[in-house]
Protein backbone atom coordinates (compact mmCIF):
# COMPACT_ATOMS: atom_id res chain seq x y z
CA UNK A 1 113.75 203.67 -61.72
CA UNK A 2 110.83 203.46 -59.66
CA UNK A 3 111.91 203.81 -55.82
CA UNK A 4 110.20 200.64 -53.35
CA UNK A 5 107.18 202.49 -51.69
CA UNK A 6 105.99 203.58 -55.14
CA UNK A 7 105.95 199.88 -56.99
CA UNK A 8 102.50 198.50 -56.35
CA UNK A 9 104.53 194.95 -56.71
CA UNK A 10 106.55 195.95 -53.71
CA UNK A 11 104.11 197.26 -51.54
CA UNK A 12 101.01 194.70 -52.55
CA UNK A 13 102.63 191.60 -54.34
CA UNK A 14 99.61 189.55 -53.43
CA UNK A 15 97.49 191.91 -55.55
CA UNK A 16 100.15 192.49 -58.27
CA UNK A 17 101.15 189.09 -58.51
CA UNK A 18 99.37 185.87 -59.90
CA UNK A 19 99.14 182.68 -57.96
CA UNK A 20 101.97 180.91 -60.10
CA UNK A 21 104.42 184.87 -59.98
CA UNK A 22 103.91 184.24 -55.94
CA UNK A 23 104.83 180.76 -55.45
CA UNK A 24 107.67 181.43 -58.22
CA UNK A 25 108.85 183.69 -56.11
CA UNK A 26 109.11 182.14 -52.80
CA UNK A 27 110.55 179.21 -54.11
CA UNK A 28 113.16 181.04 -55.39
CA UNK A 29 113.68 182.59 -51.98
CA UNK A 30 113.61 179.17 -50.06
CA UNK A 31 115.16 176.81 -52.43
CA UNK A 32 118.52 176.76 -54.11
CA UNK A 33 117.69 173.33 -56.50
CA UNK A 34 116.76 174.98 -59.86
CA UNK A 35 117.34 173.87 -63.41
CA UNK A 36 116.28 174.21 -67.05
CA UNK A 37 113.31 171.58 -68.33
CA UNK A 38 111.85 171.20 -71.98
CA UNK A 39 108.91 173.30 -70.76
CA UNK A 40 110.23 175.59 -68.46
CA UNK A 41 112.18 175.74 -64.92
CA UNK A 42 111.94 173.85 -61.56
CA UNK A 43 113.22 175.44 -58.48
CA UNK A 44 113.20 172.97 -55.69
CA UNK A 45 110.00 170.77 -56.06
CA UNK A 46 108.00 173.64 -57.67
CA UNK A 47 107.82 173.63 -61.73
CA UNK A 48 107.36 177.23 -63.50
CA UNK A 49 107.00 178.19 -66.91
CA UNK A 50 109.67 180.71 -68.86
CA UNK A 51 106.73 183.48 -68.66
CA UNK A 52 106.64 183.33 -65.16
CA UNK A 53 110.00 183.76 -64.78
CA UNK A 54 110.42 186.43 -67.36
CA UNK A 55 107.78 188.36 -65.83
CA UNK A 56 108.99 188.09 -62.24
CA UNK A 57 112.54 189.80 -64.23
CA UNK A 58 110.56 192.15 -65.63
CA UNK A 59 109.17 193.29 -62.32
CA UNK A 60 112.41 193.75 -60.97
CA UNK A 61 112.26 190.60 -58.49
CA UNK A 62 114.79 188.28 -59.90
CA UNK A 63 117.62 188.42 -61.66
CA UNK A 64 120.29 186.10 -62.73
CA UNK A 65 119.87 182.74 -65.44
CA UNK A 66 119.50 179.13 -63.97
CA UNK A 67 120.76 177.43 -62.00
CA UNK A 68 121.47 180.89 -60.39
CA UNK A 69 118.54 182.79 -60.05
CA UNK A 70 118.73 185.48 -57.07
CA UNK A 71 115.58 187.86 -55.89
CA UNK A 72 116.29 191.85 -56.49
CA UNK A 73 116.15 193.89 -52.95
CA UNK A 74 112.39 194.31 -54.33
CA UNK A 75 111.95 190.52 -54.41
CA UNK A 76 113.50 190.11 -51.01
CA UNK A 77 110.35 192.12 -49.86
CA UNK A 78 107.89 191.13 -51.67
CA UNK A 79 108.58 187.98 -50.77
CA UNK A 80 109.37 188.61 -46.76
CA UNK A 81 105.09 190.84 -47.23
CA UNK A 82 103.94 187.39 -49.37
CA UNK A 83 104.71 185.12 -46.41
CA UNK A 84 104.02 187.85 -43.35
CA UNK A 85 100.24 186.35 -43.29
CA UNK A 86 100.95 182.68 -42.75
CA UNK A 87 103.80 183.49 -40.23
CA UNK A 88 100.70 185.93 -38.20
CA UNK A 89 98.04 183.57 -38.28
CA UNK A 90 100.61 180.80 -36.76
């Protein structure tokens, strides 16, 4: 297992992560609506696919099945880095 410092998700998600991985991932954080669609998941007003999802497992930041998806310890700070920007430039 790869410790925090050295998983370039962990340390840099906004250059490890695609647009729809990142805002997968803080919806997941913020929002505990989520359920199963035809095409894929929506976790409170946000819509992602199944590859998004599978990758952010793969990665390490989420684990569970929905309704219950949860974020790892790494997706707790890769999420808490993701929004550090918006919170500075407040």
């Amino acid at each position: 297992m790869v410790s925090f410092a050295d998983n370039p998700v962990v340390t840099d998600p906004k250059k490890s992560l695609n647009v729809s991985e990142r805002r997968a991932l803080l919806a997941i954080r913020d929002y505990r609506r989520q359920y199963a669609t035809l095409t894929g998941f929506v976790v409170g007003p946000f819509r992602a696919t199944d590859a998004t999802i599978l990758r952010l497992r793969i990665l390490g930041l989420v684990r569970g099945r929905v309704p219950k998806l949860n974020l790892t310890e790494a997706g707790r700070i890769a999420a808490d880095r993701l929004q550090k920007p918006k919170e500075a430039a407040r």
